[in-house]
PDB file of N, CA and C in Angstrom:
ATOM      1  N   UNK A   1       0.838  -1.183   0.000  1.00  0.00           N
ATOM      2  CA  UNK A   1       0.000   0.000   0.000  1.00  0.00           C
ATOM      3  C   UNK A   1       0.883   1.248   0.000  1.00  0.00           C
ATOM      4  N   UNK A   2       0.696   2.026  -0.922  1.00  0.00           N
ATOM      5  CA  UNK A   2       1.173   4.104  -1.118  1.00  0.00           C
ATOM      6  C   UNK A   2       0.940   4.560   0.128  1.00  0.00           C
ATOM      7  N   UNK A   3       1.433   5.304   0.379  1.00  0.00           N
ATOM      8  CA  UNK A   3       1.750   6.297   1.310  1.00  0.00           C
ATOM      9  C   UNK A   3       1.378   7.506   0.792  1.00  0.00           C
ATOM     10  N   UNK A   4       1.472   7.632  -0.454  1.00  0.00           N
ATOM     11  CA  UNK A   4       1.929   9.061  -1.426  1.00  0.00           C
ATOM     12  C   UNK A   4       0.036   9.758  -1.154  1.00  0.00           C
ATOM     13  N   UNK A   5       0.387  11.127  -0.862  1.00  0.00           N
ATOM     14  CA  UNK A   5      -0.524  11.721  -0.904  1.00  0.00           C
ATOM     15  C   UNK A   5      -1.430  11.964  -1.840  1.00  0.00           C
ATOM     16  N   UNK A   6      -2.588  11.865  -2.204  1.00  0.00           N
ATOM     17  CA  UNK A   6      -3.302  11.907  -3.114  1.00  0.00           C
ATOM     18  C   UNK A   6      -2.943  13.309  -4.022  1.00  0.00           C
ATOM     19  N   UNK A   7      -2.892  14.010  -5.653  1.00  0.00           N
ATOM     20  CA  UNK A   7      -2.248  14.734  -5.770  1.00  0.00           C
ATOM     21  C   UNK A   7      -3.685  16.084  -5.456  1.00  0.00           C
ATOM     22  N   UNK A   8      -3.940  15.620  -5.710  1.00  0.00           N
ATOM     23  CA  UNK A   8      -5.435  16.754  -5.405  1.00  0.00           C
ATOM     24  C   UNK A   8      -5.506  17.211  -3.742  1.00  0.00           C
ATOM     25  N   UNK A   9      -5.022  16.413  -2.803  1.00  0.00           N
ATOM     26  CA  UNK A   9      -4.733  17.004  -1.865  1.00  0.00           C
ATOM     27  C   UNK A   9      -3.705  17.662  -1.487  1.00  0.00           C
ATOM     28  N   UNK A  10      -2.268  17.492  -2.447  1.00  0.00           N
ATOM     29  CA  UNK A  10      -0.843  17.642  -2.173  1.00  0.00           C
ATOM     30  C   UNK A  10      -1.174  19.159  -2.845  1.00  0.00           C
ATOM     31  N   UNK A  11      -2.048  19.475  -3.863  1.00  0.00           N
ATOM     32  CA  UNK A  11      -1.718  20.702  -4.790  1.00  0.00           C
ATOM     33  C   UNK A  11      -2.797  21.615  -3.913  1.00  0.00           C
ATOM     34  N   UNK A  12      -3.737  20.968  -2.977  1.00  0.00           N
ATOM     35  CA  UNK A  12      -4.715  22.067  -2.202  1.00  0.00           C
ATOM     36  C   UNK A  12      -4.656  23.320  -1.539  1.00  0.00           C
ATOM     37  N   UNK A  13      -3.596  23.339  -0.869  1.00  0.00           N
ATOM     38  CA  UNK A  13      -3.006  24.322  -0.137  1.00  0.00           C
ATOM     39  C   UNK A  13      -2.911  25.845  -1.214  1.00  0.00           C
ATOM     40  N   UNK A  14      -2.009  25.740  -2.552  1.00  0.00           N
ATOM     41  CA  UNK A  14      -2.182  26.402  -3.705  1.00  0.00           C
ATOM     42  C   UNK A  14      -3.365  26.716  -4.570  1.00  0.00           C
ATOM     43  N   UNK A  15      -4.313  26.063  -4.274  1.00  0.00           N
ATOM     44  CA  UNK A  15      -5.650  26.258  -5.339  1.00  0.00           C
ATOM     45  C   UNK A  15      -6.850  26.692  -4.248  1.00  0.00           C
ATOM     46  N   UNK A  16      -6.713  27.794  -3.900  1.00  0.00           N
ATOM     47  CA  UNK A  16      -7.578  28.532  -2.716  1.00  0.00           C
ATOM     48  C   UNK A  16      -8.716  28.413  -3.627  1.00  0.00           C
ATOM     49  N   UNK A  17      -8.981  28.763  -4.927  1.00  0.00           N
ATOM     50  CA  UNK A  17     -10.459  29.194  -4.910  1.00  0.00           C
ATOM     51  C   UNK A  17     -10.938  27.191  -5.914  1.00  0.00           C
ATOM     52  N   UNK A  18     -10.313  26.692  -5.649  1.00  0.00           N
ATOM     53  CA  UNK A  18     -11.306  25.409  -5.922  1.00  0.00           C
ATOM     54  C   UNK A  18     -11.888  24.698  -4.650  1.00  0.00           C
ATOM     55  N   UNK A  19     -13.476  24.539  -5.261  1.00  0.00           N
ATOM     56  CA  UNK A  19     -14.069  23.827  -3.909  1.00  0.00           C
ATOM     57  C   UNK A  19     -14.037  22.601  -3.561  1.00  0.00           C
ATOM     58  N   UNK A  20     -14.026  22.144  -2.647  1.00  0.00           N
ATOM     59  CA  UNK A  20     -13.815  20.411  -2.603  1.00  0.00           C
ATOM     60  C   UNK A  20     -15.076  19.506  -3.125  1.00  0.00           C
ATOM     61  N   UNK A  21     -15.878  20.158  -3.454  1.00  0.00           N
ATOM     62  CA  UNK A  21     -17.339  19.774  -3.743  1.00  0.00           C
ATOM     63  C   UNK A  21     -18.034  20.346  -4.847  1.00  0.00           C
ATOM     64  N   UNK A  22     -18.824  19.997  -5.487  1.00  0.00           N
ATOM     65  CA  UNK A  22     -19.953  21.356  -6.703  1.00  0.00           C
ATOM     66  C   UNK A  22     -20.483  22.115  -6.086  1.00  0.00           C
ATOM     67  N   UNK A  23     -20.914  21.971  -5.023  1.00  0.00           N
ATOM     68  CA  UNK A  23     -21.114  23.177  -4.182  1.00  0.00           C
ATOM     69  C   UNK A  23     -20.784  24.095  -3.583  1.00  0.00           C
ATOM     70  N   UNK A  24     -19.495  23.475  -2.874  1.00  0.00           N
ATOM     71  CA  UNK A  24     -18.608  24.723  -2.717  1.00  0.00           C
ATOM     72  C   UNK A  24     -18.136  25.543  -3.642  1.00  0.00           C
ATOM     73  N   UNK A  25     -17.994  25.003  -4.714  1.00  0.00           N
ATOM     74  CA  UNK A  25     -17.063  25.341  -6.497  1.00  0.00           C
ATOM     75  C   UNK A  25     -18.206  26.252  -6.777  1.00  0.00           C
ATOM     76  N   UNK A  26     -19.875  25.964  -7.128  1.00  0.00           N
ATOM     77  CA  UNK A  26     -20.357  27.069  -6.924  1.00  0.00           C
ATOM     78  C   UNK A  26     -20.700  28.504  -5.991  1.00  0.00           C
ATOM     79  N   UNK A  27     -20.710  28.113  -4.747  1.00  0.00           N
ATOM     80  CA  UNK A  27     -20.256  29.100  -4.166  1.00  0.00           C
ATOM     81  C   UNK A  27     -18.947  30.079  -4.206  1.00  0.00           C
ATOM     82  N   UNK A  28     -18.299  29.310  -4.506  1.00  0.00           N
ATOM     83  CA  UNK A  28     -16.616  29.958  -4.708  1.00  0.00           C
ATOM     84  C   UNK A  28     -16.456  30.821  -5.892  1.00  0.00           C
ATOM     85  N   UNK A  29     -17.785  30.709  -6.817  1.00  0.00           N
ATOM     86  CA  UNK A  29     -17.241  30.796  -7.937  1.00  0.00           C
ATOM     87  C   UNK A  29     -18.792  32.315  -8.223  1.00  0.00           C
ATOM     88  N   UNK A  30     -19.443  32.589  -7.149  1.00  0.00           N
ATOM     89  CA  UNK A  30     -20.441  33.237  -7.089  1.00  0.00           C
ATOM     90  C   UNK A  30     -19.823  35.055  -7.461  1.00  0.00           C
ATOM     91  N   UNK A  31     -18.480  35.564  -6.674  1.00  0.00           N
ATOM     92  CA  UNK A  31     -18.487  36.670  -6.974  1.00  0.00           C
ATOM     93  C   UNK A  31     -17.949  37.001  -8.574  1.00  0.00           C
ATOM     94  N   UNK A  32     -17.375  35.762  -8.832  1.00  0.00           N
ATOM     95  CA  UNK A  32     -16.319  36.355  -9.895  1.00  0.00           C
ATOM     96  C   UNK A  32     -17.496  35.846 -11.275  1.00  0.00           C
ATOM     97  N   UNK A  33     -19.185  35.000 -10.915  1.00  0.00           N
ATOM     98  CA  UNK A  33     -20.088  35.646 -11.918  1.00  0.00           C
ATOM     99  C   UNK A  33     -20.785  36.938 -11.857  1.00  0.00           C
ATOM    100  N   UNK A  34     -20.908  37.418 -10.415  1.00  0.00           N
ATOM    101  CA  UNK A  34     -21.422  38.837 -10.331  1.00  0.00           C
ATOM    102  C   UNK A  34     -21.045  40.328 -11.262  1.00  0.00           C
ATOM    103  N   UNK A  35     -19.671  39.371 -10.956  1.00  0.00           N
ATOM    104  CA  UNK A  35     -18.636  40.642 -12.071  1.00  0.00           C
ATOM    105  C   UNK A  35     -18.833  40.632 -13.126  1.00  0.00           C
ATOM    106  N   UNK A  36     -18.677  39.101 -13.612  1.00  0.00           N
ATOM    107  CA  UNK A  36     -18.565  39.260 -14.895  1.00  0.00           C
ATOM    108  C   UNK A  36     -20.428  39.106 -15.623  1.00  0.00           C
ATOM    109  N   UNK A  37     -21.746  38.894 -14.904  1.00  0.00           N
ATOM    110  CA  UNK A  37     -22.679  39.918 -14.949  1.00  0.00           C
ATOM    111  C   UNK A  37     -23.006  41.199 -15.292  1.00  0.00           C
ATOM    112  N   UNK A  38     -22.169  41.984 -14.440  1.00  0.00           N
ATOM    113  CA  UNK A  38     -22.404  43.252 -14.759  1.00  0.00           C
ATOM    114  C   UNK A  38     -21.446  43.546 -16.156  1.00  0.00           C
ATOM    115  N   UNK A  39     -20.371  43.107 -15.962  1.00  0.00           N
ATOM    116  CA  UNK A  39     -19.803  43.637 -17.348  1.00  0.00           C
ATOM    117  C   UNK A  39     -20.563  43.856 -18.504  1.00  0.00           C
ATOM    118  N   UNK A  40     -21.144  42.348 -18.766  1.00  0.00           N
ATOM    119  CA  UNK A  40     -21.987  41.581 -19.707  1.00  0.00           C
ATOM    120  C   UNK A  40     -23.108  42.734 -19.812  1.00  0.00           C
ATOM    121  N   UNK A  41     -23.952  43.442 -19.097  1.00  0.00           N
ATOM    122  CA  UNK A  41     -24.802  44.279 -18.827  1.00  0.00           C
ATOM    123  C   UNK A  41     -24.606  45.605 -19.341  1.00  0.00           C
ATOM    124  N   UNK A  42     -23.111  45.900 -18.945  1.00  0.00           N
ATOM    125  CA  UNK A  42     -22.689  47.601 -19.432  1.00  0.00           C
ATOM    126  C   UNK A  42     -22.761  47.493 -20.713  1.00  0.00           C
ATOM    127  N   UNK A  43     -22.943  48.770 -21.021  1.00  0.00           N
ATOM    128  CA  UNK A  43     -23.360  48.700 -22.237  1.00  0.00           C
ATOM    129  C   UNK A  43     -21.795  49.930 -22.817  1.00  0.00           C
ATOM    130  N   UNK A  44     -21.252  49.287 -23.894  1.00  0.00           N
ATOM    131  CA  UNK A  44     -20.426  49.571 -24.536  1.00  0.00           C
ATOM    132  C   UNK A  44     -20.409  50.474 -25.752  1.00  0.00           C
ATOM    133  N   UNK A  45     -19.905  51.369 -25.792  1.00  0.00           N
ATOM    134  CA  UNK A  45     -20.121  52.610 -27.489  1.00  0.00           C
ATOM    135  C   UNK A  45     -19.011  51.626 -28.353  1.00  0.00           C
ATOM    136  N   UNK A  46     -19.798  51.937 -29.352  1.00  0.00           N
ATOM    137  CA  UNK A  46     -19.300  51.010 -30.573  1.00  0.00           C
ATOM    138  C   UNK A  46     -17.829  51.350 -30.773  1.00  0.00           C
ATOM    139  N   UNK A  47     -17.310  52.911 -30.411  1.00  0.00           N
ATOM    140  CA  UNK A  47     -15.812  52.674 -30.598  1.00  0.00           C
ATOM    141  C   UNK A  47     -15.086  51.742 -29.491  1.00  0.00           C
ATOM    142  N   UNK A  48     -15.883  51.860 -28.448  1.00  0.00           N
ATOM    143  CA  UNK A  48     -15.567  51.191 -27.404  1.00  0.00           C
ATOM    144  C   UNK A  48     -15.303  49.217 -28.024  1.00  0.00           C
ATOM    145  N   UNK A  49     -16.305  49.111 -28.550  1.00  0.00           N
ATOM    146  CA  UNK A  49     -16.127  47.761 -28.785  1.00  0.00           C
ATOM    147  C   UNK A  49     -15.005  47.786 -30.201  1.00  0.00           C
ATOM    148  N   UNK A  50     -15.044  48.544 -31.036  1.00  0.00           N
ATOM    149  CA  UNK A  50     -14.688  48.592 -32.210  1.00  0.00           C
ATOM    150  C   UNK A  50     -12.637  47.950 -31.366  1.00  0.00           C
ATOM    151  N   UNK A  51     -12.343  49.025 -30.841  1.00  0.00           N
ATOM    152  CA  UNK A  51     -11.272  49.161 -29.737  1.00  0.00           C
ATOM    153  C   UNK A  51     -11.066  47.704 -28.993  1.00  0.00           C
ATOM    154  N   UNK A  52     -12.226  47.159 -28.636  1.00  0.00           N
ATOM    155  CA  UNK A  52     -11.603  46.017 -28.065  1.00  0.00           C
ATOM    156  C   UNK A  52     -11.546  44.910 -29.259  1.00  0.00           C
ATOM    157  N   UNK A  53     -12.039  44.903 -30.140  1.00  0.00           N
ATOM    158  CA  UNK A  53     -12.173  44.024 -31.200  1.00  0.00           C
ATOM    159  C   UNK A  53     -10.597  43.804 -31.377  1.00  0.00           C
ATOM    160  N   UNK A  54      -9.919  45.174 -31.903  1.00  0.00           N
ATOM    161  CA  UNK A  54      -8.939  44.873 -32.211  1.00  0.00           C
ATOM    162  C   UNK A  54      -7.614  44.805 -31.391  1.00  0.00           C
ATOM    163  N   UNK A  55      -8.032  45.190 -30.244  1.00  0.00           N
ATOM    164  CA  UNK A  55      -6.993  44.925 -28.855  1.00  0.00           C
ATOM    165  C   UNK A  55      -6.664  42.928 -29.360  1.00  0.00           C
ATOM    166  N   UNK A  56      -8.051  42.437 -29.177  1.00  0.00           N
ATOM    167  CA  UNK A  56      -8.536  41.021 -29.338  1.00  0.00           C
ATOM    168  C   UNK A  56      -7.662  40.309 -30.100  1.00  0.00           C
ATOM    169  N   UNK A  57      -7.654  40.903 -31.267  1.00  0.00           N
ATOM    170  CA  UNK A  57      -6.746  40.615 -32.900  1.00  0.00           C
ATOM    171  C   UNK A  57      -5.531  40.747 -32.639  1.00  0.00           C
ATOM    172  N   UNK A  58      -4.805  41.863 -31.600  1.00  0.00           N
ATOM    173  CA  UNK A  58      -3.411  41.879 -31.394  1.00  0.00           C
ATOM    174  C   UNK A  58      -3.054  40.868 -30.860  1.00  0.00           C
ATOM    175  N   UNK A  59      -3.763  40.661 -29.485  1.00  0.00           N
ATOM    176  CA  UNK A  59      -3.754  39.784 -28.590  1.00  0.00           C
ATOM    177  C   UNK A  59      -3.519  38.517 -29.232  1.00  0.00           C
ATOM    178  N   UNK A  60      -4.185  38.107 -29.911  1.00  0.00           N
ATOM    179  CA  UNK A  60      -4.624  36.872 -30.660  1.00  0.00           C
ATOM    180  C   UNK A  60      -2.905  36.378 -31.598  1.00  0.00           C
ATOM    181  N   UNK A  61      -2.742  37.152 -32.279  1.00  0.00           N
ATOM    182  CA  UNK A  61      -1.531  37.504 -32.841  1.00  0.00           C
ATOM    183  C   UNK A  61      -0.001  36.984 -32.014  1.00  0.00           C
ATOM    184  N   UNK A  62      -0.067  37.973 -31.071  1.00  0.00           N
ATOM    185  CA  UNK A  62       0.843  38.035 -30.108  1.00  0.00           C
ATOM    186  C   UNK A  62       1.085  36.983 -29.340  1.00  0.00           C
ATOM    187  N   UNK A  63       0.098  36.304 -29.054  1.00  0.00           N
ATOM    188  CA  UNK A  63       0.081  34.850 -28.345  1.00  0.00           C
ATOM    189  C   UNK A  63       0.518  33.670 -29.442  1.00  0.00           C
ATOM    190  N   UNK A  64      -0.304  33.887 -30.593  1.00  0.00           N
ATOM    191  CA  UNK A  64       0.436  32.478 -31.852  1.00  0.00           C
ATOM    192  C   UNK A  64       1.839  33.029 -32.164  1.00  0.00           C
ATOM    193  N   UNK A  65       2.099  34.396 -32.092  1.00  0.00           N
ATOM    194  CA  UNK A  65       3.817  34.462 -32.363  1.00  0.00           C
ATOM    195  C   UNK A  65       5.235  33.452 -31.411  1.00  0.00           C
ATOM    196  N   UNK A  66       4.497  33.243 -30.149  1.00  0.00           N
ATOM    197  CA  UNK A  66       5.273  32.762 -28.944  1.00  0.00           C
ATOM    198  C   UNK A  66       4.785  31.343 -29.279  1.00  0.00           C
ATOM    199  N   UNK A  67       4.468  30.277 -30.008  1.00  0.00           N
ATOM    200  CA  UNK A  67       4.041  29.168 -30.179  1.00  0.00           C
ATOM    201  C   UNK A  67       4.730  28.576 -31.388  1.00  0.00           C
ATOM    202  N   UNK A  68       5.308  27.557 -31.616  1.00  0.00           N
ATOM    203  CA  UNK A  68       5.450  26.630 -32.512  1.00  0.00           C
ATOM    204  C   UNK A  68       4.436  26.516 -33.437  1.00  0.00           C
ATOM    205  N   UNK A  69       5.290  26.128 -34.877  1.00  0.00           N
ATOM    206  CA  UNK A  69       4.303  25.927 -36.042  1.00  0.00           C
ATOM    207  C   UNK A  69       2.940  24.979 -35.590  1.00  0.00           C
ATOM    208  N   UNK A  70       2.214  24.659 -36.242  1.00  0.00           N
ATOM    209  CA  UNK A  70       1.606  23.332 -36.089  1.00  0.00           C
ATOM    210  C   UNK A  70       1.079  23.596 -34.108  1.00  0.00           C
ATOM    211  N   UNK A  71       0.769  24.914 -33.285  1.00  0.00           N
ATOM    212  CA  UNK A  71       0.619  24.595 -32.079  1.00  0.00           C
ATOM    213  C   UNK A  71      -0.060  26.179 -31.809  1.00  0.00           C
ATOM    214  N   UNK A  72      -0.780  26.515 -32.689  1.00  0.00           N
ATOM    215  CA  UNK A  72      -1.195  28.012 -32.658  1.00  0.00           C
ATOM    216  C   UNK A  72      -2.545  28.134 -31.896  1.00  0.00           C
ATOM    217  N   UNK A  73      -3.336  28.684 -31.145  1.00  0.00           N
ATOM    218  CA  UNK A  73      -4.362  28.470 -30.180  1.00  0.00           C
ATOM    219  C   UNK A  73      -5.580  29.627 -31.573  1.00  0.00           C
ATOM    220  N   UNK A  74      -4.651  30.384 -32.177  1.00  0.00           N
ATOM    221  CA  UNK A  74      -5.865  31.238 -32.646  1.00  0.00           C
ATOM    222  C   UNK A  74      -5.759  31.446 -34.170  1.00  0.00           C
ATOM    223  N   UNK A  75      -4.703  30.049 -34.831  1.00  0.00           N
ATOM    224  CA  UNK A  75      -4.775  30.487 -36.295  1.00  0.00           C
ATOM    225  C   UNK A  75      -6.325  29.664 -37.246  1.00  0.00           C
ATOM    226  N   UNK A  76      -6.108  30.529 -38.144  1.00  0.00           N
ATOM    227  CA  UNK A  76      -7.342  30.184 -39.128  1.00  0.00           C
ATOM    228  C   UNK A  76      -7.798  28.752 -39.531  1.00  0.00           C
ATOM    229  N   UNK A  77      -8.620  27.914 -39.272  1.00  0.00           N
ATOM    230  CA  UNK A  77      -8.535  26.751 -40.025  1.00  0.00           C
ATOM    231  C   UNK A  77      -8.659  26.165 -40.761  1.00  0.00           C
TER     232      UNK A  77
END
């Protein structure tokens, strides 16, 4: 018989916001939908979105540049 700590308990100490349960996980997980609620709600001016569109596209860019051929998260398919 192992001795070895289960790894889900060994990594617990580090993973504050996972719950040990679906219930706790939903509770845990209650403010950070509140937020992102309201975001969802505000209402955005089209340069406003126009602006994040292409923040999005840099972003998008900038992340497949740091990746290997054949290992791109946002190229065309």
């Amino acid at each position: 018989m192992s001795n070895a700590t289960p790894i889900s308990e060994s990594f617990s100490p580090y993973l504050k916001h996972q719950g040990r349960n679906r219930e706790e996980q939903i509770r845990l997980n209650q403010p950070a939908m509140e937020w992102l609620k309201k975001r969802m709600e505000k209402k955005v001016s089209t340069e406003e979105a126009k602006a994040r569109e292409e923040f999005f596209e840099l972003f998008k860019e900038t992340m497949d540049s740091f990746r290997p051929s054949g290992s791109k998260l946002y190229a065309d398919l």
